[in-house]
Protein backbone atom coordinates (compact mmCIF):
# COMPACT_ATOMS: atom_id res chain seq x y z
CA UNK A 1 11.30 76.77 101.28
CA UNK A 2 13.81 74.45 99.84
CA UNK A 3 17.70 74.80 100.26
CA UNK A 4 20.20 74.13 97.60
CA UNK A 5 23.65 73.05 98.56
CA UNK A 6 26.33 71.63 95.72
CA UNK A 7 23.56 70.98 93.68
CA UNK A 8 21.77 69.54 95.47
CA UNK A 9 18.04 70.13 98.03
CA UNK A 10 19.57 69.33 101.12
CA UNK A 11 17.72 69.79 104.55
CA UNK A 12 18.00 73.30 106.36
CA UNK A 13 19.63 73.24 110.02
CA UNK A 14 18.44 76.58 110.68
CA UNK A 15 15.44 77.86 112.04
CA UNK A 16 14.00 81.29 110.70
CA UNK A 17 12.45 82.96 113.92
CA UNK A 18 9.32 85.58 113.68
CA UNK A 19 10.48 89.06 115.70
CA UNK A 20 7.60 88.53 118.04
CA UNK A 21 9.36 85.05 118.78
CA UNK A 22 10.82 84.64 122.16
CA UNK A 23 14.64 83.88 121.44
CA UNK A 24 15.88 80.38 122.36
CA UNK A 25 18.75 79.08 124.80
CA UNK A 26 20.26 77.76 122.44
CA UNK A 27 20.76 76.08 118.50
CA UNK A 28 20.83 77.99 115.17
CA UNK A 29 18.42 80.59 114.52
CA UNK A 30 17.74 83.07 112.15
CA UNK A 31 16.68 86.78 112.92
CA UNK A 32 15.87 89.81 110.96
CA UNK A 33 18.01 92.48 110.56
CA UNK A 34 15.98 94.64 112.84
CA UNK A 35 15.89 91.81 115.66
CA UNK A 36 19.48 91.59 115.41
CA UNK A 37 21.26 93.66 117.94
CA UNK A 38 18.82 92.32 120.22
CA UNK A 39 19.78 89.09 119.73
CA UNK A 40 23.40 90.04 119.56
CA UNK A 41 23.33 90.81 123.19
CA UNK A 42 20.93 88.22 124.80
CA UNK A 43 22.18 85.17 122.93
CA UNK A 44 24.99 83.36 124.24
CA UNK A 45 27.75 82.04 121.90
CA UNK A 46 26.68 78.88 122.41
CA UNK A 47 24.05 79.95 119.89
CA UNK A 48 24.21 79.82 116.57
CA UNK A 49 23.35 83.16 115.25
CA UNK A 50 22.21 83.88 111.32
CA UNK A 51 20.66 87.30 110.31
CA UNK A 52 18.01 87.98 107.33
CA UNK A 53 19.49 90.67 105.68
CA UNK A 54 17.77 92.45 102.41
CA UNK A 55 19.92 92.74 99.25
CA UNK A 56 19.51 96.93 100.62
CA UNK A 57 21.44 96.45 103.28
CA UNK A 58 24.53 98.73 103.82
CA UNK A 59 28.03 96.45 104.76
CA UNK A 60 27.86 98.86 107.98
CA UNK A 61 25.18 97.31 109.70
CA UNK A 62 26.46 94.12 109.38
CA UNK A 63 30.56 94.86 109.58
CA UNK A 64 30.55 94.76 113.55
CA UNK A 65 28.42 91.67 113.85
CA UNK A 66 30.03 89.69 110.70
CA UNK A 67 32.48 87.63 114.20
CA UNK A 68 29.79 86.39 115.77
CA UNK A 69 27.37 85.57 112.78
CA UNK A 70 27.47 82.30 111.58
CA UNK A 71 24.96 82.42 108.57
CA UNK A 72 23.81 85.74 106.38
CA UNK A 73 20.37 85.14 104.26
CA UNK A 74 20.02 87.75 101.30
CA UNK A 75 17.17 88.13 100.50
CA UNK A 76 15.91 88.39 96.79
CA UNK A 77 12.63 90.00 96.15
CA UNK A 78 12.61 89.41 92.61
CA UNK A 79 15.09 87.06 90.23
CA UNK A 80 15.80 90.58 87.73
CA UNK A 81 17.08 92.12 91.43
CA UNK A 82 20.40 91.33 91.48
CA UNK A 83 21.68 94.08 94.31
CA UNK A 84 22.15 90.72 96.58
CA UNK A 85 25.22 89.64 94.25
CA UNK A 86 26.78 92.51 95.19
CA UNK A 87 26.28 92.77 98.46
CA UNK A 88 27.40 89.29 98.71
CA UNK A 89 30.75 90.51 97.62
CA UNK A 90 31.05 93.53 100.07
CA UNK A 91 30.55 90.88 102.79
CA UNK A 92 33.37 88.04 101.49
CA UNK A 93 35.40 91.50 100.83
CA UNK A 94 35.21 92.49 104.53
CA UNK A 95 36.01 88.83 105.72
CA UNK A 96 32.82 86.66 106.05
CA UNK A 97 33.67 83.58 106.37
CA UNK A 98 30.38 82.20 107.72
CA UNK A 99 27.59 80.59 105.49
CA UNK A 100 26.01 83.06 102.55
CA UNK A 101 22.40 82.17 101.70
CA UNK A 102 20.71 83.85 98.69
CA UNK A 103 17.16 83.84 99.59
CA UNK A 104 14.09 83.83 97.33
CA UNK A 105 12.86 83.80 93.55
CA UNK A 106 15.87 82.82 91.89
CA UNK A 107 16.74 80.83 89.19
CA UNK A 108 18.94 77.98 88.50
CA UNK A 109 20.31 80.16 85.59
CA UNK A 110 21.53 82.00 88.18
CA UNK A 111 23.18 79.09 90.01
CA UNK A 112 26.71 79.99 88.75
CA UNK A 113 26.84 83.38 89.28
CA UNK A 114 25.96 83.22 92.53
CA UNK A 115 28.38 81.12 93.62
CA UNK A 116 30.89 83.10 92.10
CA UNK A 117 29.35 85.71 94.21
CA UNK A 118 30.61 83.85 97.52
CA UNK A 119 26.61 81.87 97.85
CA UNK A 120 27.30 78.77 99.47
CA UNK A 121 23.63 77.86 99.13
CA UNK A 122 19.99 78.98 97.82
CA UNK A 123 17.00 79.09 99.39
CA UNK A 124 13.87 78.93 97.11
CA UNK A 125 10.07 78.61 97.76
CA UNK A 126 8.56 75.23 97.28
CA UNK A 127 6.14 76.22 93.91
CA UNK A 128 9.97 77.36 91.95
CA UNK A 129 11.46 74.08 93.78
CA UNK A 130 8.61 71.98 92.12
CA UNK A 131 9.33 73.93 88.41
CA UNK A 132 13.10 73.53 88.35
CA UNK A 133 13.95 69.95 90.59
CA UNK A 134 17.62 68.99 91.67
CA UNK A 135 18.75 67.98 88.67
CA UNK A 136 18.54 71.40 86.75
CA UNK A 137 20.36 72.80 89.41
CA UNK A 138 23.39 70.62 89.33
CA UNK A 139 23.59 70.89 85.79
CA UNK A 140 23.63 74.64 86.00
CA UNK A 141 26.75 74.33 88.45
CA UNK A 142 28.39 72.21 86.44
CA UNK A 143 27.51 74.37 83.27
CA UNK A 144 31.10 76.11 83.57
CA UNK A 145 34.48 74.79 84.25
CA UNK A 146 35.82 77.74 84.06
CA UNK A 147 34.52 81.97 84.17
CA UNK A 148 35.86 84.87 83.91
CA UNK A 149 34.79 86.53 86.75
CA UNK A 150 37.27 85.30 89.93
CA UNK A 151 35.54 84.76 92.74
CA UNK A 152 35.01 81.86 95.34
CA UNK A 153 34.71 79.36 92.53
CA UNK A 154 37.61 76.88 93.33
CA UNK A 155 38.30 76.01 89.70
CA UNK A 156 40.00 79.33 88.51
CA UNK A 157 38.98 81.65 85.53
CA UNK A 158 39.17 81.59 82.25
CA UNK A 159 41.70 84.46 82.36
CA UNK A 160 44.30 82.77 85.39
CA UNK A 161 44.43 79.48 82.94
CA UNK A 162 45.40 81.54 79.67
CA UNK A 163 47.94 83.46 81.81
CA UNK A 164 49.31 79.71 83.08
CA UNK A 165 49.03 78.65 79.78
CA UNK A 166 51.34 81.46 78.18
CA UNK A 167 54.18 80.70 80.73
């Protein structure tokens, strides 16, 4: 899988663990949703903890965990799926503050949106990371100055700037 960050394929820190794995002292792992109130109570907070959530999830299986989580992987089954960009939402609504990985088949078309979403990165399999490199990535970020939709996108919308402007 390859990781976009800013634009850019940048190296993954975190290690995706298998549920049959045995859960390590310490570092910055990543367990399925299932695994994860397991590995809520045997991990230490020395440990890094991300969860692999699917873009199904209810925001009440996560709410109680979202203090101690320090990464949330969507997952997207399909680039037309698009319940992940909600649920990304919910979880910057209720206070997330941690890393927010959209994970799967999309598209650098979909760059944008995503980060308006609250997506700090996306994580892609190799053969789509091979069809569209780095460089259509970061010029789908920089596509928009400005959107309408406000979100986590530091540059503002469209509609903040027009009510500047009229002042």
């Amino acid at each position: 899988m390859a990781l976009i960050s800013d634009g850019r394929f940048v190296e993954d820190g975190w290690r995706r663990l298998a549920d049959e794995e045995d859960l390590p002292k310490s570092g910055r792992i990543i367990v399925s949703l299932a695994r994860l109130p397991h590995a809520l109570e045997k991990l230490t907070p020395e440990t890094s903890l991300g969860v692999l959530a699917p873009n199904t999830t209810e925001i009440d299986a996560l709410a109680t965990a979202l203090p101690r989580l320090g990464l949330i992987s969507i997952a997207f089954p399909a680039f037309a799926d698009g319940r992940g960009f909600s649920l990304a939402r919910l979880l910057r609504s209720a206070g997330f503050t941690g890393e927010l990985r959209a994970s799967g088949r999309l598209l650098a078309d979909q760059y944008t949106h995503a980060l308006g979403c609250g997506f700090d990165a996306i994580e892609i399999p190799d053969d789509l990371a091979a069809r569209q490199d780095e460089t259509q990535w970061r010029a789908a970020r920089d596509a928009y100055s400005r959107t309408y939709q406000r979100g986590y996108i530091s540059r503002g919308s469209i509609l903040d700037a027009r009510r500047k402007a009229a002042q």
